[in-house]
Structures are given as structure tokens and as C-alpha cells.
PDB file of N, CA and C in Angstrom:
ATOM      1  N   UNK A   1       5.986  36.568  -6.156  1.00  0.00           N
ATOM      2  CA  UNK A   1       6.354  35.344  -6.834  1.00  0.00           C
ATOM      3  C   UNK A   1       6.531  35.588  -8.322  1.00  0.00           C
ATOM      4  N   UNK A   2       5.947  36.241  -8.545  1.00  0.00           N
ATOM      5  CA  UNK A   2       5.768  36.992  -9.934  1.00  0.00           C
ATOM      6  C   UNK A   2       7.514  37.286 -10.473  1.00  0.00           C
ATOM      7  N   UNK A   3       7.965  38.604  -9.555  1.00  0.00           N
ATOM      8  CA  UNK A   3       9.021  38.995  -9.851  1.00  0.00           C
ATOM      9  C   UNK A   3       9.955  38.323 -10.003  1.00  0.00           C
ATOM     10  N   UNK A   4      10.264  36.923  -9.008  1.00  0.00           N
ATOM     11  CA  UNK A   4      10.974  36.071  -8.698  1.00  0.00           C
ATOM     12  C   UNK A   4      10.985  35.174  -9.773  1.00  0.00           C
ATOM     13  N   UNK A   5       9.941  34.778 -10.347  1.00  0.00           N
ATOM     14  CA  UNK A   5       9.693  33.839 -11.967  1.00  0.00           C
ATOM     15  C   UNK A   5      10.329  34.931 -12.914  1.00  0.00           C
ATOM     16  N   UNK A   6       9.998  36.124 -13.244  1.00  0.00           N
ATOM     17  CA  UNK A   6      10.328  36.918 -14.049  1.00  0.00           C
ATOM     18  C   UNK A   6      12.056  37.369 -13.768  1.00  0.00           C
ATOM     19  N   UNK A   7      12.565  37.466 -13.298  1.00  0.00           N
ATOM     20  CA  UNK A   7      14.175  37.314 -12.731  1.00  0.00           C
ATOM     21  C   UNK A   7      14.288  36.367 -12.538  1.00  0.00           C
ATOM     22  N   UNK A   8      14.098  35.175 -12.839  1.00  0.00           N
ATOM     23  CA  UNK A   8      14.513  33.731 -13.354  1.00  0.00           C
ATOM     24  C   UNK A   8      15.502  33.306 -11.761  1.00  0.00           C
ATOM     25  N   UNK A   9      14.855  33.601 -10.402  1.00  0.00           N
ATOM     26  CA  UNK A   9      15.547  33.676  -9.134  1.00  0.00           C
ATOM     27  C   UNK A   9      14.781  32.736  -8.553  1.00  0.00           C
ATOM     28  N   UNK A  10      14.406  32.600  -6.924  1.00  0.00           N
ATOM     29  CA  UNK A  10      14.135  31.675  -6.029  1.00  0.00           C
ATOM     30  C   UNK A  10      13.619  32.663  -5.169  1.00  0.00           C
ATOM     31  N   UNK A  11      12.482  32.078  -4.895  1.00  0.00           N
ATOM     32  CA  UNK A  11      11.333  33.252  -3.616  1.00  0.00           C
ATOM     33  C   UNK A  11      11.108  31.998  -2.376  1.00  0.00           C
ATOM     34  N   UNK A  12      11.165  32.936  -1.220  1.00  0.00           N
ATOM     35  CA  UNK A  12      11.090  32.494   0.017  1.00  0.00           C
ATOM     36  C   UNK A  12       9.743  33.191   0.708  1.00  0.00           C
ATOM     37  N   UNK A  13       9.156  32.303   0.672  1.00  0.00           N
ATOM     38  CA  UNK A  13       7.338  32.401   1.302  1.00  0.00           C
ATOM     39  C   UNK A  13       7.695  32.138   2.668  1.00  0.00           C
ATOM     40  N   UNK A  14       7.439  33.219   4.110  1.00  0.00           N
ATOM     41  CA  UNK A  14       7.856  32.386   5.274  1.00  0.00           C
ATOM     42  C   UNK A  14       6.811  32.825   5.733  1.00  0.00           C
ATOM     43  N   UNK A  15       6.372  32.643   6.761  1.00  0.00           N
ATOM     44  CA  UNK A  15       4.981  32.888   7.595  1.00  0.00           C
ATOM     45  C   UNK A  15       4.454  31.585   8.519  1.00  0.00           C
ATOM     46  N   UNK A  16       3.463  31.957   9.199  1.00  0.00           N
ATOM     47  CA  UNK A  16       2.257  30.863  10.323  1.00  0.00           C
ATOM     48  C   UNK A  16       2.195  30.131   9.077  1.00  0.00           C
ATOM     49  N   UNK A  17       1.490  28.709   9.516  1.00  0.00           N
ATOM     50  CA  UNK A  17       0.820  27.417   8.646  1.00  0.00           C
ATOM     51  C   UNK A  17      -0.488  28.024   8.579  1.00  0.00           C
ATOM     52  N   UNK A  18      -1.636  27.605   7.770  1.00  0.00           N
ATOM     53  CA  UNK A  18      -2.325  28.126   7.159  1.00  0.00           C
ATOM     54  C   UNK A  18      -2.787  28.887   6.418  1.00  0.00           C
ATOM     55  N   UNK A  19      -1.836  29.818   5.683  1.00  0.00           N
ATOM     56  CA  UNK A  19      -1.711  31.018   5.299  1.00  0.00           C
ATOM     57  C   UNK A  19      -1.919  30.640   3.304  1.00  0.00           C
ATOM     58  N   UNK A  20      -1.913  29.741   3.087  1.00  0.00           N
ATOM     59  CA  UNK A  20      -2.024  29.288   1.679  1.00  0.00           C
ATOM     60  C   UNK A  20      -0.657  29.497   0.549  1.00  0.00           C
ATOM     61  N   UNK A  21       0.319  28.963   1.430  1.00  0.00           N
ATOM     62  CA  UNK A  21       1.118  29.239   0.574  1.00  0.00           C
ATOM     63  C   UNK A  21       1.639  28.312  -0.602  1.00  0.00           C
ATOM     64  N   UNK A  22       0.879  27.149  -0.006  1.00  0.00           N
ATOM     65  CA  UNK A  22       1.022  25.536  -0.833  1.00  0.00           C
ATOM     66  C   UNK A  22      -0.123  26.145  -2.192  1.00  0.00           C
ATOM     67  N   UNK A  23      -1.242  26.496  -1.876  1.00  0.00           N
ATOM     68  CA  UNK A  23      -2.368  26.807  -2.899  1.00  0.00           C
ATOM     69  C   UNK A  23      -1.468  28.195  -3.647  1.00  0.00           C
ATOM     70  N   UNK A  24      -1.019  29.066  -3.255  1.00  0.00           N
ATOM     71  CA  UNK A  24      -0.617  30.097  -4.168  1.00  0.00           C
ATOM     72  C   UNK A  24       0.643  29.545  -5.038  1.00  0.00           C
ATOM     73  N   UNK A  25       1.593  29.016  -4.759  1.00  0.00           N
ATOM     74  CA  UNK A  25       2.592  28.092  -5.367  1.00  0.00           C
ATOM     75  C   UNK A  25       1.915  26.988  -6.423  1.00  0.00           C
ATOM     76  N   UNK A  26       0.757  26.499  -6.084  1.00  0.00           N
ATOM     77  CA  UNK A  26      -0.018  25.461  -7.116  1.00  0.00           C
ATOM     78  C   UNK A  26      -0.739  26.253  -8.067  1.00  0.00           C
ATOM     79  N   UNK A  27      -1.261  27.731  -7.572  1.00  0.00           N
ATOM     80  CA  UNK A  27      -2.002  28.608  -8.680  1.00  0.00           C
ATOM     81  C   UNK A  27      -0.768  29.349  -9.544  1.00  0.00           C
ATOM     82  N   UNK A  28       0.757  29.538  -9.271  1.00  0.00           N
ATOM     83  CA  UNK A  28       1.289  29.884 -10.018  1.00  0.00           C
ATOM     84  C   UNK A  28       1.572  29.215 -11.088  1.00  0.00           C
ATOM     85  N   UNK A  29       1.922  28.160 -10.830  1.00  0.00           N
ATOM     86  CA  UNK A  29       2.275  26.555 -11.804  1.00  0.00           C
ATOM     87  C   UNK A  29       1.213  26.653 -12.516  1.00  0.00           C
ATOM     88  N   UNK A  30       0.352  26.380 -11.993  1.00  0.00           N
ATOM     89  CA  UNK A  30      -0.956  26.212 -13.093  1.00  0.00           C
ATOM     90  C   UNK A  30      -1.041  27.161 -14.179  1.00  0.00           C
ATOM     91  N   UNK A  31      -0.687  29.009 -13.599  1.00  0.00           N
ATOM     92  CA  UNK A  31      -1.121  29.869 -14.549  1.00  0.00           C
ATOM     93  C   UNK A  31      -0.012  30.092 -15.218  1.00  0.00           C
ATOM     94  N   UNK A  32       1.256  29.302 -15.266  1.00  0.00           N
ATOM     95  CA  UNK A  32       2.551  29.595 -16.567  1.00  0.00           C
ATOM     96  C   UNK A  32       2.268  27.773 -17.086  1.00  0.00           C
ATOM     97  N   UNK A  33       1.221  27.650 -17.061  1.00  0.00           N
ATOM     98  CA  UNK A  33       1.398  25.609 -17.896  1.00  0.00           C
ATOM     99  C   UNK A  33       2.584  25.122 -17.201  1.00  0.00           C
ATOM    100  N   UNK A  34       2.882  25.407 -16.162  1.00  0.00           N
ATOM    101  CA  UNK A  34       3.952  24.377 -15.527  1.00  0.00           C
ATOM    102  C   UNK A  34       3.540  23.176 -14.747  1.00  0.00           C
ATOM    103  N   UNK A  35       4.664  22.107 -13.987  1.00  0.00           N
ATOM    104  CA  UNK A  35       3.995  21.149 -13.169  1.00  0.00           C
ATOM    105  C   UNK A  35       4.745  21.955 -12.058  1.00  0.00           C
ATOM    106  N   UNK A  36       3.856  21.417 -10.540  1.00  0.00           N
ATOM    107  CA  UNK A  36       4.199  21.682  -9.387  1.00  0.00           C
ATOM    108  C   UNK A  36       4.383  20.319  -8.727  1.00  0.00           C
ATOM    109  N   UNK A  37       5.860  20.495  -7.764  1.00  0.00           N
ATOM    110  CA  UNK A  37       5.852  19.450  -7.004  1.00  0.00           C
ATOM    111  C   UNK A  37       6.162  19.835  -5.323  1.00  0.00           C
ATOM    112  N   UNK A  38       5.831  19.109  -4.517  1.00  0.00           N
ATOM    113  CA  UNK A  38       6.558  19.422  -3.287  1.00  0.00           C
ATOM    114  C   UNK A  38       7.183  18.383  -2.332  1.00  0.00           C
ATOM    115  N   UNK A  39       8.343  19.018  -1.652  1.00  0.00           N
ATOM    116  CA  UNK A  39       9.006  17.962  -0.822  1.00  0.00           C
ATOM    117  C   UNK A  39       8.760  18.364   0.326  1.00  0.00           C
ATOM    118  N   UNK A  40       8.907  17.464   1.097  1.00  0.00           N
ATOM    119  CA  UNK A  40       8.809  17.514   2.679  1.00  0.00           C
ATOM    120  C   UNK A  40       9.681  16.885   3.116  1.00  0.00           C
ATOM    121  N   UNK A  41      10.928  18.176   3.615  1.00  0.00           N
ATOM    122  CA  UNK A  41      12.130  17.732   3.498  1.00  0.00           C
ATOM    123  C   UNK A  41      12.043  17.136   5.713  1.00  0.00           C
ATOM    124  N   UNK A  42      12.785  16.353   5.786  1.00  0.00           N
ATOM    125  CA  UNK A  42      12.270  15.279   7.150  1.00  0.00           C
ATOM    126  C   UNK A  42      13.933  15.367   7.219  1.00  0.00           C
ATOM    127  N   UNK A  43      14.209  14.777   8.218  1.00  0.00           N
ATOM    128  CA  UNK A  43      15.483  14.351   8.718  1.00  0.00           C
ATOM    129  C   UNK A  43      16.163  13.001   7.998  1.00  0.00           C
ATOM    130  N   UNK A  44      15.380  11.800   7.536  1.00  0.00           N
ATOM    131  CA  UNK A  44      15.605  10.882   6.766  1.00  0.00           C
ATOM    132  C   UNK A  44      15.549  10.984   5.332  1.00  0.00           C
ATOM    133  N   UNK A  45      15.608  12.374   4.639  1.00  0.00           N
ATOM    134  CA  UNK A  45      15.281  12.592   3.455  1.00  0.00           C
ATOM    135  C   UNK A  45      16.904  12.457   2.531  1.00  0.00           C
ATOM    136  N   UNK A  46      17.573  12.083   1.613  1.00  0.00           N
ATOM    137  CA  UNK A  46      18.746  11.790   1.020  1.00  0.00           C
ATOM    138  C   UNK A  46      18.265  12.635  -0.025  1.00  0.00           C
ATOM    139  N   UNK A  47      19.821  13.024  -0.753  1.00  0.00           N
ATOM    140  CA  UNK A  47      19.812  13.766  -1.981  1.00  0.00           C
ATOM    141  C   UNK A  47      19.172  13.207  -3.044  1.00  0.00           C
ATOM    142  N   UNK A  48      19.147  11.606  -3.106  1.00  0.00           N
ATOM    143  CA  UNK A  48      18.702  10.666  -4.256  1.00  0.00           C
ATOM    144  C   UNK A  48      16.572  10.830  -4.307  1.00  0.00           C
ATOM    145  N   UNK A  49      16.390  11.355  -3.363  1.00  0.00           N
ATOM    146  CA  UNK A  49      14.932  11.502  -3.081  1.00  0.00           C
ATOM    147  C   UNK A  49      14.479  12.577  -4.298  1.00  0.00           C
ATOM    148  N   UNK A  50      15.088  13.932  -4.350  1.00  0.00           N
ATOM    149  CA  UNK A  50      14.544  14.554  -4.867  1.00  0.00           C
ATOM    150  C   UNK A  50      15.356  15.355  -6.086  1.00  0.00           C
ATOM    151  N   UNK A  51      16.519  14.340  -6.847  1.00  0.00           N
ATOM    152  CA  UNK A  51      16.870  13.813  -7.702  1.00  0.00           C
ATOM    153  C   UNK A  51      16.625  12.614  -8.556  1.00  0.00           C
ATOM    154  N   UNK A  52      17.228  12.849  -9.753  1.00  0.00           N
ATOM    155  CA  UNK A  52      16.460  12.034 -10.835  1.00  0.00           C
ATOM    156  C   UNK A  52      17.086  10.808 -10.581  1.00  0.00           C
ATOM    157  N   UNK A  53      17.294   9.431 -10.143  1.00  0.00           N
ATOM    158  CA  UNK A  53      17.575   8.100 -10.004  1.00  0.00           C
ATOM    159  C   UNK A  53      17.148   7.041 -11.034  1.00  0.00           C
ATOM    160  N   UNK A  54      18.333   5.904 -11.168  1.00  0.00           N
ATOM    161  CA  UNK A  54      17.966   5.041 -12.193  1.00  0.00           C
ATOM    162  C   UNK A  54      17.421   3.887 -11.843  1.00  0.00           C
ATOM    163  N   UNK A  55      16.209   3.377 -11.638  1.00  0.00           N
ATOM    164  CA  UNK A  55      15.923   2.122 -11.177  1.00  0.00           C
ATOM    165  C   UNK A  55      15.929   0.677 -12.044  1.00  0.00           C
ATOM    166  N   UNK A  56      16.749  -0.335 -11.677  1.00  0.00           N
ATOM    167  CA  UNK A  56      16.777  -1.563 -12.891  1.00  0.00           C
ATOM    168  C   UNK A  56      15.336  -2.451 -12.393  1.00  0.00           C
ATOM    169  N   UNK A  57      15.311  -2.599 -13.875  1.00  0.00           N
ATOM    170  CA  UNK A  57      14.159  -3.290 -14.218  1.00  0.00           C
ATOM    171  C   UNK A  57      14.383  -4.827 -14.280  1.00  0.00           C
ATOM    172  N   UNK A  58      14.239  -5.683 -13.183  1.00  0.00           N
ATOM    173  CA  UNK A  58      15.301  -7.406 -13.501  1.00  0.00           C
ATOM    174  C   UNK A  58      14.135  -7.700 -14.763  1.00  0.00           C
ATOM    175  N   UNK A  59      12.700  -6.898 -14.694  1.00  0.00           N
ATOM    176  CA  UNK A  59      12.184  -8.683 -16.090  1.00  0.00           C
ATOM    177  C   UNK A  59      13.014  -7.884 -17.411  1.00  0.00           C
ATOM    178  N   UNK A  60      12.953  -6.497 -17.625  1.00  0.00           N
ATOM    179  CA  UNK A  60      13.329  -6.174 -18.812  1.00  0.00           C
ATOM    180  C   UNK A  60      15.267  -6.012 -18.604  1.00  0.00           C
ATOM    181  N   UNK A  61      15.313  -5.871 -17.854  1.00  0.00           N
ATOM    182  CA  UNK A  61      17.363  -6.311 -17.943  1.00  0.00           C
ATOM    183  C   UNK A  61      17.274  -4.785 -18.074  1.00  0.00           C
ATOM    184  N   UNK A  62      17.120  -3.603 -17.735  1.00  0.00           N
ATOM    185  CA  UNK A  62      17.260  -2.165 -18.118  1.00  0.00           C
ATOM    186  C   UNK A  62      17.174  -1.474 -17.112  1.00  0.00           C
ATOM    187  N   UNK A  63      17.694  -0.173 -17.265  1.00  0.00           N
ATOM    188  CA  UNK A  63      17.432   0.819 -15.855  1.00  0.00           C
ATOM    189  C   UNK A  63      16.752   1.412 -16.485  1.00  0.00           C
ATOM    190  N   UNK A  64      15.528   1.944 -15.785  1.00  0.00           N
ATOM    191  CA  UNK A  64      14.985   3.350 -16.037  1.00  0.00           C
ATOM    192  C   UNK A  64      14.976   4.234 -15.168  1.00  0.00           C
ATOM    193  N   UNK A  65      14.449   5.473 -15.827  1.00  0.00           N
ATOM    194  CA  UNK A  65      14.828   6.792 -15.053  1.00  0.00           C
ATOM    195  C   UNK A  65      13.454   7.437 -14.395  1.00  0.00           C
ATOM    196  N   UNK A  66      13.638   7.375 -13.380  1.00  0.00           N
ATOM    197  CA  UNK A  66      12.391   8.037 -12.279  1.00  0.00           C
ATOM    198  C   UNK A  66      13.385   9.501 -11.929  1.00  0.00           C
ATOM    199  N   UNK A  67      12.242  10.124 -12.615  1.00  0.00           N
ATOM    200  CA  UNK A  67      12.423  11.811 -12.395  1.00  0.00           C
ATOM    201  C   UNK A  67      11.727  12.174 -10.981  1.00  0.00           C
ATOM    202  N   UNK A  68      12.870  13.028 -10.190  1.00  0.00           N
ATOM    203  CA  UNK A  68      12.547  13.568  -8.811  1.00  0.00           C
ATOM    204  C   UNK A  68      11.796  14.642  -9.057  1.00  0.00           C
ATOM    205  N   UNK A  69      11.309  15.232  -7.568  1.00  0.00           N
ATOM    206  CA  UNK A  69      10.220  16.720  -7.768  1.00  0.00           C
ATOM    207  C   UNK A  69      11.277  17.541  -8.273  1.00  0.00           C
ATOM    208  N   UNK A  70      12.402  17.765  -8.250  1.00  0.00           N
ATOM    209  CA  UNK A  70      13.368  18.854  -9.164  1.00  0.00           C
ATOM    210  C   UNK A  70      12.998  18.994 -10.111  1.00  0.00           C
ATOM    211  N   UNK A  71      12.728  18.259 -10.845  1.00  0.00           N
ATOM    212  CA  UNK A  71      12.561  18.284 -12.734  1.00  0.00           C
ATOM    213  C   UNK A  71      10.977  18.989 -12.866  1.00  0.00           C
ATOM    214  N   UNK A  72      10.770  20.113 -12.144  1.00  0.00           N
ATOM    215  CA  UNK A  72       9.435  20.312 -12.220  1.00  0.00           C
ATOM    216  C   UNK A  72       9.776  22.037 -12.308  1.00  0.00           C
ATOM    217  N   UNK A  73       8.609  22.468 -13.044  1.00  0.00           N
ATOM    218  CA  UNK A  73       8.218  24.354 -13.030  1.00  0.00           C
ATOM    219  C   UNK A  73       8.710  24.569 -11.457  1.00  0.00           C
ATOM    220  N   UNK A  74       7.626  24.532 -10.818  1.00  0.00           N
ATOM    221  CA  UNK A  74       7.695  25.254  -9.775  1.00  0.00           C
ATOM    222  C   UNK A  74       8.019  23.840  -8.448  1.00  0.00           C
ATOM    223  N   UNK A  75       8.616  24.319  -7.810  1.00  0.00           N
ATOM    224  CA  UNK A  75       9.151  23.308  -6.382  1.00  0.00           C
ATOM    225  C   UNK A  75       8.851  24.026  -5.245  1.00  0.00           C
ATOM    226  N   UNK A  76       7.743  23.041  -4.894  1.00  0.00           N
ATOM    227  CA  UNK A  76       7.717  23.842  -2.754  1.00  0.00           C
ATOM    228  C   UNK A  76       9.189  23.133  -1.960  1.00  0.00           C
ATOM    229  N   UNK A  77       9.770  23.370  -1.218  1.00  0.00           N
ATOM    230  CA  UNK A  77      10.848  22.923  -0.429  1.00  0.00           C
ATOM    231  C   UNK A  77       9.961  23.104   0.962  1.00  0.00           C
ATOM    232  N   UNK A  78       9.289  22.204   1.727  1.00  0.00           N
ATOM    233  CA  UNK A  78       8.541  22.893   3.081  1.00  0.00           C
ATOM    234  C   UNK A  78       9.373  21.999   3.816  1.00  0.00           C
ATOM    235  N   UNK A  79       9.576  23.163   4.920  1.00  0.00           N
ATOM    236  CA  UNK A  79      10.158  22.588   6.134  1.00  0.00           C
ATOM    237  C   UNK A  79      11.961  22.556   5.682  1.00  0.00           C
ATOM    238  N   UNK A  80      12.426  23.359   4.955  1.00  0.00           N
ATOM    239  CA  UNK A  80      13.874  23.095   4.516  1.00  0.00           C
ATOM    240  C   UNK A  80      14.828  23.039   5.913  1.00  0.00           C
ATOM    241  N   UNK A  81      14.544  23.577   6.950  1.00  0.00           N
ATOM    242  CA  UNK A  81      15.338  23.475   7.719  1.00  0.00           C
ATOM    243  C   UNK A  81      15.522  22.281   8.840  1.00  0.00           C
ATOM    244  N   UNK A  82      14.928  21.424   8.875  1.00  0.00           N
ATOM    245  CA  UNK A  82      14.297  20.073   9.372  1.00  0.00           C
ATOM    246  C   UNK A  82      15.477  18.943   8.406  1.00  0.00           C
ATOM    247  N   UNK A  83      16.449  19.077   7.559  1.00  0.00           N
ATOM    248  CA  UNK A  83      16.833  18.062   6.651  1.00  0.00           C
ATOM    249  C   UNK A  83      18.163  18.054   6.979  1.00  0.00           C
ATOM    250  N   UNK A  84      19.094  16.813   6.766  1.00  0.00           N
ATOM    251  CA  UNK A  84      20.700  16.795   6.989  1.00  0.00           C
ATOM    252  C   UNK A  84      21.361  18.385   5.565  1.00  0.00           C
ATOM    253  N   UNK A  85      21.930  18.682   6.072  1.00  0.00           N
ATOM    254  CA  UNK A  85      23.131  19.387   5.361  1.00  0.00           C
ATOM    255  C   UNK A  85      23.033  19.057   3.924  1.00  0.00           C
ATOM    256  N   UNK A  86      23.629  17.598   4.022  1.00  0.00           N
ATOM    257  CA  UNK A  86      23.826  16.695   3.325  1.00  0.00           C
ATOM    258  C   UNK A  86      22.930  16.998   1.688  1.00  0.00           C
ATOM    259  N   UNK A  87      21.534  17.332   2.301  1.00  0.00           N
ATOM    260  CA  UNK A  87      20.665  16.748   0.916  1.00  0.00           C
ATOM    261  C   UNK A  87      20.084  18.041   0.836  1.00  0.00           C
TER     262      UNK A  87
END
């Protein structure tokens, strides 16, 4: 994971469940001051989920911006193959 942060690339953790790969992904974040987020990508999951979206505010008349798990250091993607094409 190391190398993969340091070549500024994308690492693929595959293995059995239990194996700690959610905890080693949360100890990397932690040890570069980053945030960690994760998705659990499902069959009902849309691109707008884990993208940044503008939500309006009716009392203040305004949209604001709700930041998705993208906008984060490190991103778990679990289960990527479980999701439409689409997203």
C-alpha cells in the first residue's frame, strides 16, 4: 500500500473476509493525516452517492454542497463488483 501511495496509483487488496483489510486501509489514513472513507458499493448504489451533490436548503433559499466518500485520502471501494456499470 505503501508503494501504491508513493506512485501516486490505486492498490487492489483481494483476499477471504476477515483478513483486516478495512483496519490496514484505516491505519494507513491515519499514519499520512488523511481521512478514510468507505463505500459499499450494492446494486442500488448511483454515481451521485459517492460524488459531491448539491442539496437546497428551502428555509435558507441556497444549495449546499455535501461532499461524497471521493473527496477523501484514502477510499475503500468493497464489494466493487456487486454495482451497475453505470456508477
Amino acid at each position: 500500500m505503501l508503494v501504491g501511495l508513493l506512485a501516486e496509483g490505486h492498490v487492489l487488496l483481494e483476499d477471504v473476509p476477515g483478513l483486516g483489510k478495512t483496519l490496514m486501509a484505516k491505519a494507513l489514513a491515519k499514519s499520512i493525516g488523511g481521512t478514510f472513507k468507505r463505500v459499499q458499493f450494492t446494486p442500488d448504489l448511483l454515481p451521485a452517492d459517492i460524488t459531491d451533490f448539491n442539496i437546497y436548503n428551502q428555509q435558507t433559499c441556497q444549495f449546499s454542497l455535501q461532499s461524497g466518500p471521493v473527496m477523501s485520502h484514502v477510499l475503500l471501494a468493497d464489494e466493487i463488483n456487486r454495482t451497475i456499470p453505470r456508477t
